[in-house]
C-alpha atoms as a PDB file:
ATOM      1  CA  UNK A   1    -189.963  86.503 -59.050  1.00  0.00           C
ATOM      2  CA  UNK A   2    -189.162  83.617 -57.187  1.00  0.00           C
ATOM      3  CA  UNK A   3    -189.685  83.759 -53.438  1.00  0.00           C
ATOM      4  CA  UNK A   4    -189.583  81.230 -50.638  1.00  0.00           C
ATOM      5  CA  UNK A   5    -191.515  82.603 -47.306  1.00  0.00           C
ATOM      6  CA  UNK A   6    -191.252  80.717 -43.810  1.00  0.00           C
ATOM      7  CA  UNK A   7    -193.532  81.795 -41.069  1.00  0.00           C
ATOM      8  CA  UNK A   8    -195.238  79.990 -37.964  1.00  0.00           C
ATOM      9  CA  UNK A   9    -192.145  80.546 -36.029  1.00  0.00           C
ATOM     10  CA  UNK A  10    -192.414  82.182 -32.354  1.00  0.00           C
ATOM     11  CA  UNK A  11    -192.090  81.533 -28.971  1.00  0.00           C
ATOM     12  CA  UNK A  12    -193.217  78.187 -27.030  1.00  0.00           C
ATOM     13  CA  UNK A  13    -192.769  76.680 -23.634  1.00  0.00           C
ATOM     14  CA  UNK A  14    -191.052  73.436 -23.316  1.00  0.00           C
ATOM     15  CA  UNK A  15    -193.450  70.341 -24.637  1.00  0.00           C
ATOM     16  CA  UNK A  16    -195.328  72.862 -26.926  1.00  0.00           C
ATOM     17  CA  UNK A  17    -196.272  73.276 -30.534  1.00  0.00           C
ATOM     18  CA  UNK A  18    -195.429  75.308 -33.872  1.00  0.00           C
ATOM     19  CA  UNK A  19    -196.433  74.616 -37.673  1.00  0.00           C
ATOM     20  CA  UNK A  20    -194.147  76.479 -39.795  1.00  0.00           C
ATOM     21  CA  UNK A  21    -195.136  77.309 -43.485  1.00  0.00           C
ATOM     22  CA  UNK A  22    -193.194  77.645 -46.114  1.00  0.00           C
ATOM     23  CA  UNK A  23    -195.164  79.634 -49.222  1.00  0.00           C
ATOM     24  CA  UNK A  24    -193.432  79.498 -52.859  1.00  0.00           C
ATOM     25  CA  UNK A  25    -193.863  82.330 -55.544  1.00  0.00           C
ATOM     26  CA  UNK A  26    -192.731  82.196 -58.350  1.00  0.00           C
ATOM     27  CA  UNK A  27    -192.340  78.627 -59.193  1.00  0.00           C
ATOM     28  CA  UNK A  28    -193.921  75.142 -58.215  1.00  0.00           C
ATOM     29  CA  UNK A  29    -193.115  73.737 -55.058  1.00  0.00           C
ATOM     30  CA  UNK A  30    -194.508  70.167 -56.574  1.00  0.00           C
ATOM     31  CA  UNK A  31    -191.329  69.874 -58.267  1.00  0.00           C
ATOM     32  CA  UNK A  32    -188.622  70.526 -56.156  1.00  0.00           C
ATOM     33  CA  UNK A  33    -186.883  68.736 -52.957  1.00  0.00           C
ATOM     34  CA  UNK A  34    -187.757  71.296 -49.815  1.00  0.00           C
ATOM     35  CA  UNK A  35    -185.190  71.426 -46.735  1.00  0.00           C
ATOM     36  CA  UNK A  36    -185.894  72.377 -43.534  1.00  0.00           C
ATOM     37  CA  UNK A  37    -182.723  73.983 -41.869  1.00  0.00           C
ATOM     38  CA  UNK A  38    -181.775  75.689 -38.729  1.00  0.00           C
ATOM     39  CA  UNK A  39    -179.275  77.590 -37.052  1.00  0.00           C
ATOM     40  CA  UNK A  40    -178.896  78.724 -33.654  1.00  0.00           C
ATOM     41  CA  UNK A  41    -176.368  81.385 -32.374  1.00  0.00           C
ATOM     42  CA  UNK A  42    -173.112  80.377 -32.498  1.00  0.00           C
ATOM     43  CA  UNK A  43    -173.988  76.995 -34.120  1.00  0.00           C
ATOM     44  CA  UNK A  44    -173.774  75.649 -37.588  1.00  0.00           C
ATOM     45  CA  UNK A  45    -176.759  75.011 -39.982  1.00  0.00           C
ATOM     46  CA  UNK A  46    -178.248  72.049 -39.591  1.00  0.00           C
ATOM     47  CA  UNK A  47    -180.401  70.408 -41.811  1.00  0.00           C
ATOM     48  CA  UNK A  48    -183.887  68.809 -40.147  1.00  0.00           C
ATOM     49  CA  UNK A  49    -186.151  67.475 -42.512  1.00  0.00           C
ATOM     50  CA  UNK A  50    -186.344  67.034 -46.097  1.00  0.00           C
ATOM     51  CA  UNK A  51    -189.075  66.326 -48.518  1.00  0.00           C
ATOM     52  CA  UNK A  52    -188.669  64.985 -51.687  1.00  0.00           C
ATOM     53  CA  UNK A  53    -190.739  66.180 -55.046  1.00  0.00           C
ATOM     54  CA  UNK A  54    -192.938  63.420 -56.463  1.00  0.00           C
ATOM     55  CA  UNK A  55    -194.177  60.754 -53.986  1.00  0.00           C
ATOM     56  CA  UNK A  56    -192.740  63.193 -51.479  1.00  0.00           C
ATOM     57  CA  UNK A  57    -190.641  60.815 -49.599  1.00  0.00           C
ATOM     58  CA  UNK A  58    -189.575  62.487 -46.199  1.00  0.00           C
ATOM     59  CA  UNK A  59    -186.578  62.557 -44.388  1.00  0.00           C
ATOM     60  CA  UNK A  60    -185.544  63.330 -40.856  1.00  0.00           C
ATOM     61  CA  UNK A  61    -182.297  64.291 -38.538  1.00  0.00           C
ATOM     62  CA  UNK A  62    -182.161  61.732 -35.943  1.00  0.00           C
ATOM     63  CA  UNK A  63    -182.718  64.504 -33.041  1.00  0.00           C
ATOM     64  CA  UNK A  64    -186.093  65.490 -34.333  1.00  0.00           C
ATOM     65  CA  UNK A  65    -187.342  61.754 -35.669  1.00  0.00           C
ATOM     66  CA  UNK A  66    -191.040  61.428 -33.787  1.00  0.00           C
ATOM     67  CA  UNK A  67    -191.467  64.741 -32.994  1.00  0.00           C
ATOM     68  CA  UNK A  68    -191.341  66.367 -36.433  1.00  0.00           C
ATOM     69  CA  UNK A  69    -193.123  65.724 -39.706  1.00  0.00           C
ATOM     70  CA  UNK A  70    -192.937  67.886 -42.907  1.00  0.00           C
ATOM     71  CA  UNK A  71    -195.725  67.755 -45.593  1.00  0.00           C
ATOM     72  CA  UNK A  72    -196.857  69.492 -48.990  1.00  0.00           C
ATOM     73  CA  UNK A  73    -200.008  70.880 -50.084  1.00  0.00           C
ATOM     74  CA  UNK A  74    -199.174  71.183 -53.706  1.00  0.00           C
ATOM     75  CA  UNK A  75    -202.425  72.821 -54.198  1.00  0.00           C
ATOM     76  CA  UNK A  76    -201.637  75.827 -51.932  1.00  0.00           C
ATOM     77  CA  UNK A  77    -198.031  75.639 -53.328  1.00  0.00           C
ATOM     78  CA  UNK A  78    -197.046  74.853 -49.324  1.00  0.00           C
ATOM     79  CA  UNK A  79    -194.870  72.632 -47.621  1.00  0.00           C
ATOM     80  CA  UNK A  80    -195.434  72.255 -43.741  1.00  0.00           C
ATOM     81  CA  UNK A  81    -192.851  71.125 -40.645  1.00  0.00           C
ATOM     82  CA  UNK A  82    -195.059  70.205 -37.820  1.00  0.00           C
ATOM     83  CA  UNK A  83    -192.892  70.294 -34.702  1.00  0.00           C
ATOM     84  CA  UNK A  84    -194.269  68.598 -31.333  1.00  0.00           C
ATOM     85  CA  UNK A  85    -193.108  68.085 -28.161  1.00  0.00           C
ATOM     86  CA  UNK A  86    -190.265  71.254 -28.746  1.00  0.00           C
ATOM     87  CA  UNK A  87    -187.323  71.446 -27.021  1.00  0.00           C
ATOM     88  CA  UNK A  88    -184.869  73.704 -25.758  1.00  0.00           C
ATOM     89  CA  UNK A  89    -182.546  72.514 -28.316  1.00  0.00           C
ATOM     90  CA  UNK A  90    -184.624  73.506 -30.868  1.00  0.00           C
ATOM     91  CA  UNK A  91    -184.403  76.961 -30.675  1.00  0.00           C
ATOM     92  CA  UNK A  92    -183.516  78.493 -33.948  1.00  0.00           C
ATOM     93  CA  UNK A  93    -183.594  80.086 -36.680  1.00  0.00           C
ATOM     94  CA  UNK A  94    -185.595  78.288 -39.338  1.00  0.00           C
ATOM     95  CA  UNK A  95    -184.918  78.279 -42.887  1.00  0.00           C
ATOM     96  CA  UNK A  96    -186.665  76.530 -45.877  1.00  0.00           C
ATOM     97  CA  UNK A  97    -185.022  76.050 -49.007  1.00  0.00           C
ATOM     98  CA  UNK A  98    -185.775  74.215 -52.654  1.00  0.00           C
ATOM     99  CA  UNK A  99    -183.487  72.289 -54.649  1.00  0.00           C
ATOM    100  CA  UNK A 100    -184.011  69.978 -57.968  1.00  0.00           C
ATOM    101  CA  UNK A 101    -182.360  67.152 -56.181  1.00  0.00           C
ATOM    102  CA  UNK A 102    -182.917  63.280 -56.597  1.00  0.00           C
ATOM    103  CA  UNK A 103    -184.255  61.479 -53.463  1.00  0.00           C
ATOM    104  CA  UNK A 104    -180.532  60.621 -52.434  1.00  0.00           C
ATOM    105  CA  UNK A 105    -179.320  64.275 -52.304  1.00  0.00           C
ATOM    106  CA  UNK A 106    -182.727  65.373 -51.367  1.00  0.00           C
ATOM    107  CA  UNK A 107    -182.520  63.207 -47.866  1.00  0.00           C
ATOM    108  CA  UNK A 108    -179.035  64.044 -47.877  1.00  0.00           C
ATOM    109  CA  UNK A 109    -179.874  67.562 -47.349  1.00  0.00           C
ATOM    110  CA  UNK A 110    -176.241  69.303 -47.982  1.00  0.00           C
ATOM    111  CA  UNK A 111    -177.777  73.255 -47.914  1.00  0.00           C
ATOM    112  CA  UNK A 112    -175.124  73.945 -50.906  1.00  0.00           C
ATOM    113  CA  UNK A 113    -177.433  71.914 -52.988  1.00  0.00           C
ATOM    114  CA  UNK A 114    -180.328  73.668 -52.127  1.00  0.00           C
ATOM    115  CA  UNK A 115    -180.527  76.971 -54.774  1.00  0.00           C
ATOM    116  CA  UNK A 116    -184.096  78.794 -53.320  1.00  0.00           C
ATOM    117  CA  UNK A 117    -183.938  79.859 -49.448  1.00  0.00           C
ATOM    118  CA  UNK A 118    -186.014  81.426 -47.597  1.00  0.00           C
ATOM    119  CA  UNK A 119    -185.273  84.544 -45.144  1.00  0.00           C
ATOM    120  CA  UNK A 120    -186.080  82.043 -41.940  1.00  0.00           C
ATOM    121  CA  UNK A 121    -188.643  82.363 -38.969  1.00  0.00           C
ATOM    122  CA  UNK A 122    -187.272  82.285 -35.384  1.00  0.00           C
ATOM    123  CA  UNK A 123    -188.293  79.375 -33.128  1.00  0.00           C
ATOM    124  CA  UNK A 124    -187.702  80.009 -29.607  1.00  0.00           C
ATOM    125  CA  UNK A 125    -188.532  77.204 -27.171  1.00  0.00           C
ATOM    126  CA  UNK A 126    -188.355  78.815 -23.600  1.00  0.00           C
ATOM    127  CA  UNK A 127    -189.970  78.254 -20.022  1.00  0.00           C
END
């Protein structure tokens, strides 16, 4: 069965740091684009990082450039968004998702594109 889990997600102050994980079952991470995505009440998704399968070429929303980096551990079947210096603005729910997409639509990140989603992880950044 194929299955995309997120977790890492929880609540920070202002400044802090999360990791979120996002697990694949089911099929091979390796080989697929992986979206981040968020959405916070009464907002729109947004999409926040992408990494790309192969040389896994990363891309980044301008709001979260510096602060954010996604990675894959193809061995653990894992990709990673390491989020630093959080924000209010960041507070959300977080979604991963996997899509066979070419580097241009993977760093393009349109979520229709994306076919494997996860069930999210909330990220609450709070004083």
């Amino acid at each position: 069965q194929v299955q995309l889990v997120e977790s890492g997600g929880g609540l920070v102050q202002p400044g802090g740091s999360l990791r979120l994980s996002c697990t694949a079952s089911g099929f091979t991470l390796g080989n697929y684009c992986i979206g981040w995505f968020r959405q916070a009440p009464g907002k729109e998704r947004e999409g926040v990082s992408s990494i790309s399968s192969g040389n896994s070429s990363t891309y980044y929303t301008d709001s979260v450039k510096g602060r954010f980096t996604v990675s894959r551990d193809n061995a653990k079947n894992t990709v990673y968004l390491q989020m630093n210096n959080l924000k209010l603005e960041d507070t959300a729910v977080y979604y991963c998702a996997a899509g066979v997409l070419g580097k241009g639509a993977c760093s393009r990140r349109r979520h229709e594109m994306f076919g494997y989603w996860g069930r999210g992880t909330q990220v609450t950044v709070s004083s």
